[in-house]
C-alpha atoms as a PDB file:
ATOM      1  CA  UNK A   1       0.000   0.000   0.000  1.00  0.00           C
ATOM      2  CA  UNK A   2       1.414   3.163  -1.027  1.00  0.00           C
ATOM      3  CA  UNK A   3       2.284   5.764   2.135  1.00  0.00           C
ATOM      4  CA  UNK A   4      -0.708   8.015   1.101  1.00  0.00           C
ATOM      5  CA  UNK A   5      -3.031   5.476   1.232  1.00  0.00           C
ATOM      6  CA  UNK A   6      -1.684   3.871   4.304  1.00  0.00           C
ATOM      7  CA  UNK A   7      -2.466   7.792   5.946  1.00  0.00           C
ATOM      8  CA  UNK A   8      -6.203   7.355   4.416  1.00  0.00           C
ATOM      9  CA  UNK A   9      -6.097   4.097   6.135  1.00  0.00           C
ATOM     10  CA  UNK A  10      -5.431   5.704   9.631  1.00  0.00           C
ATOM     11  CA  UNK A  11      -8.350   8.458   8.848  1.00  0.00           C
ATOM     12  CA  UNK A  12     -10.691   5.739   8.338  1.00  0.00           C
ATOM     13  CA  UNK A  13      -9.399   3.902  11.629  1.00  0.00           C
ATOM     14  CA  UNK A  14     -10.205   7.175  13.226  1.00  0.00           C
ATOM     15  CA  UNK A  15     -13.622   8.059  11.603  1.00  0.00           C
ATOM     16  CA  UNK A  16     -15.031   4.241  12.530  1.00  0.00           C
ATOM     17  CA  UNK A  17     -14.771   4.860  15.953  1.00  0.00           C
ATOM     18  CA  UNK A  18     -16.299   8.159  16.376  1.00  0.00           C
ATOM     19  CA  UNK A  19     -18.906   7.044  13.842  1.00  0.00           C
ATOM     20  CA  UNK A  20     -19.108   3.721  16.293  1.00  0.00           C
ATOM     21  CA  UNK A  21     -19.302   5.971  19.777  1.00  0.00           C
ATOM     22  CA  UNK A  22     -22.821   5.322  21.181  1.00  0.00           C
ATOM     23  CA  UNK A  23     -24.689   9.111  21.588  1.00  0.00           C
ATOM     24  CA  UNK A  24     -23.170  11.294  24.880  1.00  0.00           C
ATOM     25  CA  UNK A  25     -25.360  13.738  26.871  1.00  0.00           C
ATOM     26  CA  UNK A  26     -24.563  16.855  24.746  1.00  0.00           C
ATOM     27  CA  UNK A  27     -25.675  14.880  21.508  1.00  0.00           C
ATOM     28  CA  UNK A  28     -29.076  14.349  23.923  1.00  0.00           C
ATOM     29  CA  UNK A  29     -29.317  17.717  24.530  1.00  0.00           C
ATOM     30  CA  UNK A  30     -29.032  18.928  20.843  1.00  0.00           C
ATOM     31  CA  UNK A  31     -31.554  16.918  19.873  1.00  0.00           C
ATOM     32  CA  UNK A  32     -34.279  18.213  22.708  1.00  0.00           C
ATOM     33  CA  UNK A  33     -33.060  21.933  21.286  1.00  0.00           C
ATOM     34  CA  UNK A  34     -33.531  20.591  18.240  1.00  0.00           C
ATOM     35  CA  UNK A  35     -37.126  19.477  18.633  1.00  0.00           C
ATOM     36  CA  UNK A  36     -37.965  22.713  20.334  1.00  0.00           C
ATOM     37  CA  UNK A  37     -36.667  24.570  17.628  1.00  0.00           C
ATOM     38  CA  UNK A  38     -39.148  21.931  15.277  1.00  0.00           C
ATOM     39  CA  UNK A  39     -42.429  22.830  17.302  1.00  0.00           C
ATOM     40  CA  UNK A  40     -41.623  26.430  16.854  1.00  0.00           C
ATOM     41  CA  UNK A  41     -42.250  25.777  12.928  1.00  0.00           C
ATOM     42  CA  UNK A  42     -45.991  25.588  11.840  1.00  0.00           C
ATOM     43  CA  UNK A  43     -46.853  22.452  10.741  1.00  0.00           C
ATOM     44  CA  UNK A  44     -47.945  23.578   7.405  1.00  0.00           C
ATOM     45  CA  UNK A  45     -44.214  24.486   6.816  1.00  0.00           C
ATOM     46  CA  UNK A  46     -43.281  20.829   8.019  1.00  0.00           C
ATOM     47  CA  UNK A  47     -45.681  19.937   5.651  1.00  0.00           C
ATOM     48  CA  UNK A  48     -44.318  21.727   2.650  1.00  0.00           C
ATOM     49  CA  UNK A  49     -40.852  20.960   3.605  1.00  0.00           C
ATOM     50  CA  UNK A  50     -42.008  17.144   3.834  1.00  0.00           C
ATOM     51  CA  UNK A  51     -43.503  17.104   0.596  1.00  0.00           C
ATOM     52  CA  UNK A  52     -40.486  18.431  -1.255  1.00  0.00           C
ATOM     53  CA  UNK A  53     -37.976  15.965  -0.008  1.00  0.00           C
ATOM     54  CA  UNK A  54     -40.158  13.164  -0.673  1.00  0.00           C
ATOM     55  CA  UNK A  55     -40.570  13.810  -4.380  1.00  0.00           C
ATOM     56  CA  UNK A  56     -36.874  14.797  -4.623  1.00  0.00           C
ATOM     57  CA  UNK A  57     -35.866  11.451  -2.839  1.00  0.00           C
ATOM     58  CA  UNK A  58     -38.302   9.671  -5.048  1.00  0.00           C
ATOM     59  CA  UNK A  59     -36.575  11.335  -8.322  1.00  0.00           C
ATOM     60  CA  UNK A  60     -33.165  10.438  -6.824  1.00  0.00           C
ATOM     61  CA  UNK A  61     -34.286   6.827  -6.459  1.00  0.00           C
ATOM     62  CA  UNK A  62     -36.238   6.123  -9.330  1.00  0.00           C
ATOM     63  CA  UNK A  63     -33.362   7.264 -11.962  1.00  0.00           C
ATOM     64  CA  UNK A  64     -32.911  10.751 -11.938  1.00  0.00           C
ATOM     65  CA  UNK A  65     -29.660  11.475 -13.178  1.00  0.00           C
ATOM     66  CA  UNK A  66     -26.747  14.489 -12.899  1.00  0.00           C
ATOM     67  CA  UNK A  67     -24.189  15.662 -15.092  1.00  0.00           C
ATOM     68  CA  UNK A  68     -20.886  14.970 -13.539  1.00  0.00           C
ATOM     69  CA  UNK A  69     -17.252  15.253 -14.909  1.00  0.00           C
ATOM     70  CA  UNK A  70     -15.839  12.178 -16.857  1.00  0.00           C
ATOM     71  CA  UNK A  71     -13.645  10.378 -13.746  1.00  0.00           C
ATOM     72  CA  UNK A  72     -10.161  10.377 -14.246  1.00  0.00           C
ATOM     73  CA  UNK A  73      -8.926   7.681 -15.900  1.00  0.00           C
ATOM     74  CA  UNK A  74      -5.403   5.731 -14.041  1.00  0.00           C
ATOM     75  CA  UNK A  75      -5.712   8.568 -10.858  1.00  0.00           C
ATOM     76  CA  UNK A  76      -3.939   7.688  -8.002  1.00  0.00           C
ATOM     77  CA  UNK A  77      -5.976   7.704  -4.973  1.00  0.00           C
ATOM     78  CA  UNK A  78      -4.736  11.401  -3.860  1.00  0.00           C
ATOM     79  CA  UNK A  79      -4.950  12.515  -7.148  1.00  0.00           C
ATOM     80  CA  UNK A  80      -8.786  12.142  -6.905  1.00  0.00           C
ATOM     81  CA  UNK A  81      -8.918  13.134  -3.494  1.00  0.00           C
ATOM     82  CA  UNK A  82      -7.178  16.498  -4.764  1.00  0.00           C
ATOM     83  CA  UNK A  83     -10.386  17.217  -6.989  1.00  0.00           C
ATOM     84  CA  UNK A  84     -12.740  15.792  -4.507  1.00  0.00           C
ATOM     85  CA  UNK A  85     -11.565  18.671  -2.385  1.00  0.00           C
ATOM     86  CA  UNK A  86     -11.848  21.004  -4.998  1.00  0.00           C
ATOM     87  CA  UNK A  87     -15.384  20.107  -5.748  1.00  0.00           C
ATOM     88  CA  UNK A  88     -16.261  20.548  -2.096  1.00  0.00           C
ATOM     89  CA  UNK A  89     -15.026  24.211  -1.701  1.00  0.00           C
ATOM     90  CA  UNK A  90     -17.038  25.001  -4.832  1.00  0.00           C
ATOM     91  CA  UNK A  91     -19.937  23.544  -3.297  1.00  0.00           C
ATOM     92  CA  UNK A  92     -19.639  24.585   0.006  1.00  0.00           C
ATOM     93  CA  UNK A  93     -19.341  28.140  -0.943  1.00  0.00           C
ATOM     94  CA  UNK A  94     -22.139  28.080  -3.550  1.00  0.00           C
ATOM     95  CA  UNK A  95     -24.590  26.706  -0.784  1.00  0.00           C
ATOM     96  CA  UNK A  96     -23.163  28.992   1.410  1.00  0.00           C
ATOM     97  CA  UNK A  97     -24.309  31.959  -0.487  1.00  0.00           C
ATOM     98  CA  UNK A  98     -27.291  30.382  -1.569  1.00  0.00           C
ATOM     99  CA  UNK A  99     -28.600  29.899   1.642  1.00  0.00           C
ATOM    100  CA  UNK A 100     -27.897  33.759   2.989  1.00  0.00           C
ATOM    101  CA  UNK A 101     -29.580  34.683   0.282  1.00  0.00           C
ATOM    102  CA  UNK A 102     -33.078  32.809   0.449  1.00  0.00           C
ATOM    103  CA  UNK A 103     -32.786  33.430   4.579  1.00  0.00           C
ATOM    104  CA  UNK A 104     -32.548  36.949   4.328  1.00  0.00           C
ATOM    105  CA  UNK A 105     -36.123  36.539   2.022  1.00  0.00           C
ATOM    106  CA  UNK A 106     -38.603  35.891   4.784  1.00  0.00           C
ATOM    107  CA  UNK A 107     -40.067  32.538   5.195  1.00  0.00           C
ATOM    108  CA  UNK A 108     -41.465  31.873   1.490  1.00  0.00           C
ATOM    109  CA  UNK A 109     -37.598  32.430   0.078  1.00  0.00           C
ATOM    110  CA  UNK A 110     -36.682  30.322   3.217  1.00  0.00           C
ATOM    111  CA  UNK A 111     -38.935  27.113   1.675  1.00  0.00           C
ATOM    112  CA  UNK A 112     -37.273  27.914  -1.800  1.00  0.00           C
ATOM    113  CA  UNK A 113     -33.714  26.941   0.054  1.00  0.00           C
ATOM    114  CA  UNK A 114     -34.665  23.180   0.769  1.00  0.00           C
ATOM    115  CA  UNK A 115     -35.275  21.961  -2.693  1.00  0.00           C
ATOM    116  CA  UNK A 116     -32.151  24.000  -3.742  1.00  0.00           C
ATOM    117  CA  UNK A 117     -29.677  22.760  -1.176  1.00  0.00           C
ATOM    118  CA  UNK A 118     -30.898  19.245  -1.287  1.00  0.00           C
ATOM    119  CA  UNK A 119     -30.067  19.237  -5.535  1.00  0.00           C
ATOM    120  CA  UNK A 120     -26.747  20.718  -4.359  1.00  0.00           C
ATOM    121  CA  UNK A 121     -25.772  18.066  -1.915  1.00  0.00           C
ATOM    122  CA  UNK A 122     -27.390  15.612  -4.331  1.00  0.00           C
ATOM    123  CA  UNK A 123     -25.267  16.393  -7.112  1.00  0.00           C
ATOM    124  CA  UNK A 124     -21.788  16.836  -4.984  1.00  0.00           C
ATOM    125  CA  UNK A 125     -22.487  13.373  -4.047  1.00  0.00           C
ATOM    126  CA  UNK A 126     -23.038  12.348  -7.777  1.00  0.00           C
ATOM    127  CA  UNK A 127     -19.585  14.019  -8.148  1.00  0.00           C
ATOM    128  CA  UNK A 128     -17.108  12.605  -5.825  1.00  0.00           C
ATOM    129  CA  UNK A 129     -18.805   9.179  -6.007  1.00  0.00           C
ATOM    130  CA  UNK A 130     -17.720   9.398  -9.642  1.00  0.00           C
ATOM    131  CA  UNK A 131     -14.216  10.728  -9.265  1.00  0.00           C
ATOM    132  CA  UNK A 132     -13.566   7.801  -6.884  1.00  0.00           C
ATOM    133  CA  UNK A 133     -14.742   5.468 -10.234  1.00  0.00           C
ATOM    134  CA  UNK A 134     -18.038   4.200  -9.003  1.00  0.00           C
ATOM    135  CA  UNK A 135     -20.598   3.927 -11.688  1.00  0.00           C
ATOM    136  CA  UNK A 136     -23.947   4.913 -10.708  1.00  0.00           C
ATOM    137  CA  UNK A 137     -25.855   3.980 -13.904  1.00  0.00           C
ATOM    138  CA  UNK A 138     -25.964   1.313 -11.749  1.00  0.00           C
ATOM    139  CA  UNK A 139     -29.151   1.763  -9.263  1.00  0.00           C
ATOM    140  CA  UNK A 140     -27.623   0.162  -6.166  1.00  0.00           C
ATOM    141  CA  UNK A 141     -25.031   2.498  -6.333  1.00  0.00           C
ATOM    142  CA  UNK A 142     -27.456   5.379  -6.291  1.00  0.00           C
ATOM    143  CA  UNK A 143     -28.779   3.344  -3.056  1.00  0.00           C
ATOM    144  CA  UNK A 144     -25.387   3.922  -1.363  1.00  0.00           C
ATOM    145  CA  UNK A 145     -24.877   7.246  -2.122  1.00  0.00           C
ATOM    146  CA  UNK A 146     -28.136   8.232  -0.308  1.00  0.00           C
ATOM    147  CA  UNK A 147     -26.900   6.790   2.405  1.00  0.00           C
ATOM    148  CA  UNK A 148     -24.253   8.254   2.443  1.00  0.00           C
ATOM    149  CA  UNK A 149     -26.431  11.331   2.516  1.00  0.00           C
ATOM    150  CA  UNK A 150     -28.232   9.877   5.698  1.00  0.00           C
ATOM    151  CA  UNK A 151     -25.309   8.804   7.408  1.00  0.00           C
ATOM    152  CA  UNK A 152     -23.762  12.198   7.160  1.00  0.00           C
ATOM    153  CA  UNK A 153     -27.357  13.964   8.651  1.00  0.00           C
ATOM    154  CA  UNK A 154     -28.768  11.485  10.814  1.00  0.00           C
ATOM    155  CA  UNK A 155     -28.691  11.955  14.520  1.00  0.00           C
ATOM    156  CA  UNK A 156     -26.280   9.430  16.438  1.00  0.00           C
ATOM    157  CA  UNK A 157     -28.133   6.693  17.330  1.00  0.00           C
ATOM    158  CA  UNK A 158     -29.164   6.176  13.353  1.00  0.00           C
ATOM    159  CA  UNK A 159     -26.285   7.070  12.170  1.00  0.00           C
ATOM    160  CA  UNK A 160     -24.464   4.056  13.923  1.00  0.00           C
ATOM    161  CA  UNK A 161     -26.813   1.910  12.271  1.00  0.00           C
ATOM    162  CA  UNK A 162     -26.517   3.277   8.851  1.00  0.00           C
ATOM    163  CA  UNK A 163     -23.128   3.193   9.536  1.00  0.00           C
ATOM    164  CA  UNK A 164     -22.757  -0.486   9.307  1.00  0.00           C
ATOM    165  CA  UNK A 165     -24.776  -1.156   6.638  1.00  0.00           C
ATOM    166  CA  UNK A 166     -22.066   0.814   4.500  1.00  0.00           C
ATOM    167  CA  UNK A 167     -19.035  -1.154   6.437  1.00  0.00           C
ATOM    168  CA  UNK A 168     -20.762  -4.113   4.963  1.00  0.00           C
ATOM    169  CA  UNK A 169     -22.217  -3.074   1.558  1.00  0.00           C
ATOM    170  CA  UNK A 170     -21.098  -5.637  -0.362  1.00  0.00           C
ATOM    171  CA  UNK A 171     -23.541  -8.053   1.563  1.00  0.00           C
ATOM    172  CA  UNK A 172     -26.338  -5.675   2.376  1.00  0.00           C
ATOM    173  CA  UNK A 173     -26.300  -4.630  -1.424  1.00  0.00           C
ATOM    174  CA  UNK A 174     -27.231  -8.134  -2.191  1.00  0.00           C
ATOM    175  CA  UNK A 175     -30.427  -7.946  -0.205  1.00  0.00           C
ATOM    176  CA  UNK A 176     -31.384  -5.027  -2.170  1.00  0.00           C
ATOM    177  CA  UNK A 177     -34.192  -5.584  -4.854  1.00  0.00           C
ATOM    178  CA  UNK A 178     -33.073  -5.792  -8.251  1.00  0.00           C
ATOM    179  CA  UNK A 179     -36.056  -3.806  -9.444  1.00  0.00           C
ATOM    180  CA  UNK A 180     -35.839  -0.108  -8.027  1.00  0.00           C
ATOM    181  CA  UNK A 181     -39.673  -0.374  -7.335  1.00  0.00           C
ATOM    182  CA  UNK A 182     -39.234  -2.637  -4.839  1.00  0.00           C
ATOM    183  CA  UNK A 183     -37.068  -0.536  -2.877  1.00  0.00           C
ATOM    184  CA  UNK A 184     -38.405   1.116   0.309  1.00  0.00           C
ATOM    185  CA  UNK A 185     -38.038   4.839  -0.535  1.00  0.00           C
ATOM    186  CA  UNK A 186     -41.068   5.917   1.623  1.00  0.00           C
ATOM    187  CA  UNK A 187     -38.841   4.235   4.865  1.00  0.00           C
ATOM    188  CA  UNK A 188     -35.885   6.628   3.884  1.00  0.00           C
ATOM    189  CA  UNK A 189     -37.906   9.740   3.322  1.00  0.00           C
ATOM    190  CA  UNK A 190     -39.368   9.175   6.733  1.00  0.00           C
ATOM    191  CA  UNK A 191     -35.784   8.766   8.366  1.00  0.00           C
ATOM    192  CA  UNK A 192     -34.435  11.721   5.765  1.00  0.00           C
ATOM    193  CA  UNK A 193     -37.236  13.736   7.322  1.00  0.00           C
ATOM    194  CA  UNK A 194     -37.156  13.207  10.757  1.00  0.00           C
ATOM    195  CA  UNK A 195     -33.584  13.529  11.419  1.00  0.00           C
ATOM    196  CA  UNK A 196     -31.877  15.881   8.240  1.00  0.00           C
ATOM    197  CA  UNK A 197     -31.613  19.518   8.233  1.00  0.00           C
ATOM    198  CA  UNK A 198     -33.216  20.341  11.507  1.00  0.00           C
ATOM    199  CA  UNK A 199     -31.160  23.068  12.380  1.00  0.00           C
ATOM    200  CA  UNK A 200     -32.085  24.714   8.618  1.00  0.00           C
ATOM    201  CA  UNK A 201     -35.610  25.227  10.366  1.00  0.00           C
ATOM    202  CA  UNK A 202     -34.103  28.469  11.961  1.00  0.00           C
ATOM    203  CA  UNK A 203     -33.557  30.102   8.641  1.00  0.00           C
ATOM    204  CA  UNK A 204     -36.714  30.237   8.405  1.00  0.00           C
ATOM    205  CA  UNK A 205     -37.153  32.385  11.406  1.00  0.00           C
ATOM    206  CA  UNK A 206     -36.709  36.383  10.840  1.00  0.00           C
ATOM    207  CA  UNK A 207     -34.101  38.483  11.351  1.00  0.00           C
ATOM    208  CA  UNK A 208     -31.347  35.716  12.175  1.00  0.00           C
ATOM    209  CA  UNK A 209     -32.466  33.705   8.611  1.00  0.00           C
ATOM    210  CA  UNK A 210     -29.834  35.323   6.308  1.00  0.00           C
ATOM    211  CA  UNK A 211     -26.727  34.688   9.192  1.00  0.00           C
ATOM    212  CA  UNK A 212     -28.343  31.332   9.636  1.00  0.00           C
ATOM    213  CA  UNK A 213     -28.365  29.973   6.137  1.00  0.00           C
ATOM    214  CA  UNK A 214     -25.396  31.119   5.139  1.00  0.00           C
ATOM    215  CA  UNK A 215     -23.110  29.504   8.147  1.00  0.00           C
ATOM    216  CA  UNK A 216     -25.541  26.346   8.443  1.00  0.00           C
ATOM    217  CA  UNK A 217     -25.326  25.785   4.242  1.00  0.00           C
ATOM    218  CA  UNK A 218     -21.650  25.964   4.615  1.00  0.00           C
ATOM    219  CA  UNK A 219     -21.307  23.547   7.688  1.00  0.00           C
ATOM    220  CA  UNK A 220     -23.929  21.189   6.291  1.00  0.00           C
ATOM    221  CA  UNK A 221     -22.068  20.727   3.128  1.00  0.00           C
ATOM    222  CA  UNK A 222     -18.509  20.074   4.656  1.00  0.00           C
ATOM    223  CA  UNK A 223     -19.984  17.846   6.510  1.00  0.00           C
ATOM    224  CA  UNK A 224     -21.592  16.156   3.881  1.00  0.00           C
ATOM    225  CA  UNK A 225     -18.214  16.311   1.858  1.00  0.00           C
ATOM    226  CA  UNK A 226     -16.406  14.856   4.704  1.00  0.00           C
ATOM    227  CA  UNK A 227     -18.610  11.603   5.325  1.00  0.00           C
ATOM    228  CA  UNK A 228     -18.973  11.148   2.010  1.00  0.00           C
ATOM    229  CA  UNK A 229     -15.171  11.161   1.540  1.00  0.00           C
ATOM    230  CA  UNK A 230     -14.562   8.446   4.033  1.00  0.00           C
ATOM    231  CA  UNK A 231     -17.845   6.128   3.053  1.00  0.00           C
ATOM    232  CA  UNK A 232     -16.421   5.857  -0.882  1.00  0.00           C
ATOM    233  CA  UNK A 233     -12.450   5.324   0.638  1.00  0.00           C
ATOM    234  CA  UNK A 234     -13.839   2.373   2.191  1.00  0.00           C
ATOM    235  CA  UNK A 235     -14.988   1.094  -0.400  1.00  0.00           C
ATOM    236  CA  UNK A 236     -12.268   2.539  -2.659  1.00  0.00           C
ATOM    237  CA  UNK A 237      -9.593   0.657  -0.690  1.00  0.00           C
ATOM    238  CA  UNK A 238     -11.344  -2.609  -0.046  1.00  0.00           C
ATOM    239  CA  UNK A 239     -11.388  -3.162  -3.735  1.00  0.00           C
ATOM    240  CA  UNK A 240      -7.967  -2.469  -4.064  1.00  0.00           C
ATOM    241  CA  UNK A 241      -8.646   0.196  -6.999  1.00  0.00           C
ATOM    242  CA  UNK A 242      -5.675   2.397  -5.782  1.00  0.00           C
END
């Protein structure tokens, strides 16, 4: 293994554990803030919201597609990584701006940031999946990436659980339907929905909505960038592409 990828292999140790570590009392007392902070919302907004991320989901999981680049062809595992970055700074700072933006427009321009930030995230996924040289023409692989997604939102106590199924994809993937209609896509949404985003629900609120969005669109998306780094090295290494 070359010394780059022996580093990578460290990072992973690393990342396993913490994704591993059962929830502490702060992570408890997030999530009560978090469900205050949910109550405050109307329900007509959770509603809307709701309602948006289960068609997108659906679109995702029923073959919607996104242009990507072409993935490099013969790249050395840090040579992909290099771009990977790249494409994370460029989305991080477009959803960044995106989401001051729509929260300094009130609560109707607030909405207009979910469906926007979720095709962002969506299609930086798409991206580094294929720069690592995974094809997702293939539907299972569109499975994985969107759990990637949920593994990267989820609160701890999911997460650890999602977290295993990737460790083990090669034999959970075979459980998987072979006809997308099969698949459960109304369980996700409900998961997606109950545990994504929550914090986004305070750009919705006035005054603090443009601060909010921006800062929380920026965090959201490194974070996203960062688990989705480590879920596709896994899998990267174990096949012994680099």
């Amino acid at each position: 293994m070359e010394q780059y990828e022996q580093i990578i292999a460290r990072e992973l140790a690393a990342w396993k554990v913490r994704m591993l570590k059962k929830p502490g009392l702060m992570a408890k007392l997030s999530k009560r803030t978090q469900d205050k902070l949910n109550a405050a919302i109307p329900e007509k907004v959770h509603n809307t919201i709701t309602a948006i991320i289960k068609q997108m989901i659906r679109g995702v999981l029923f073959g919607a597609k996104y242009t990507t680049s072409r993935p490099p062809e013969n790249a050395t595992l840090r040579e992909r990584e290099l771009i990977i970055q790249e494409k994370i700074k460029f989305y991080r700072s477009t959803a960044a701006i995106e989401g001051g933006v729509t929260g300094a427009g009130g609560i109707f321009l607030g909405l207009a940031d979910f469906p926007m930030l979720l095709a962002l995230k969506l299609k930086l996924l798409y991206e580094i999946a294929t720069v690592y040289g995974f094809d997702l023409n293939d539907y299972k692989e569109r499975i994985y990436l969107l759990h990637v997604f949920e593994l990267a939102f989820s609160g701890k106590a999911h997460s650890r659980e999602v977290f295993l199924k990737i460790e083990n994809w090669e034999q959970y993937a075979k459980e998987l339907p072979e006809d997308i209609h099969q698949f459960d896509w109304r369980k996700f949404q409900q998961e997606y929905r109950d545990y994504l985003d929550i914090a986004k629900m305070a750009q919705l609120l006035p005054i603090i909505g443009a601060p909010v969005g921006f800062v929380v669109n920026y965090k959201l998306v490194k974070k996203l960038g960062e688990t989705a780094m480590n879920a596709y090295r896994i899998r990267y290494l174990k096949s012994g592409s680099g």
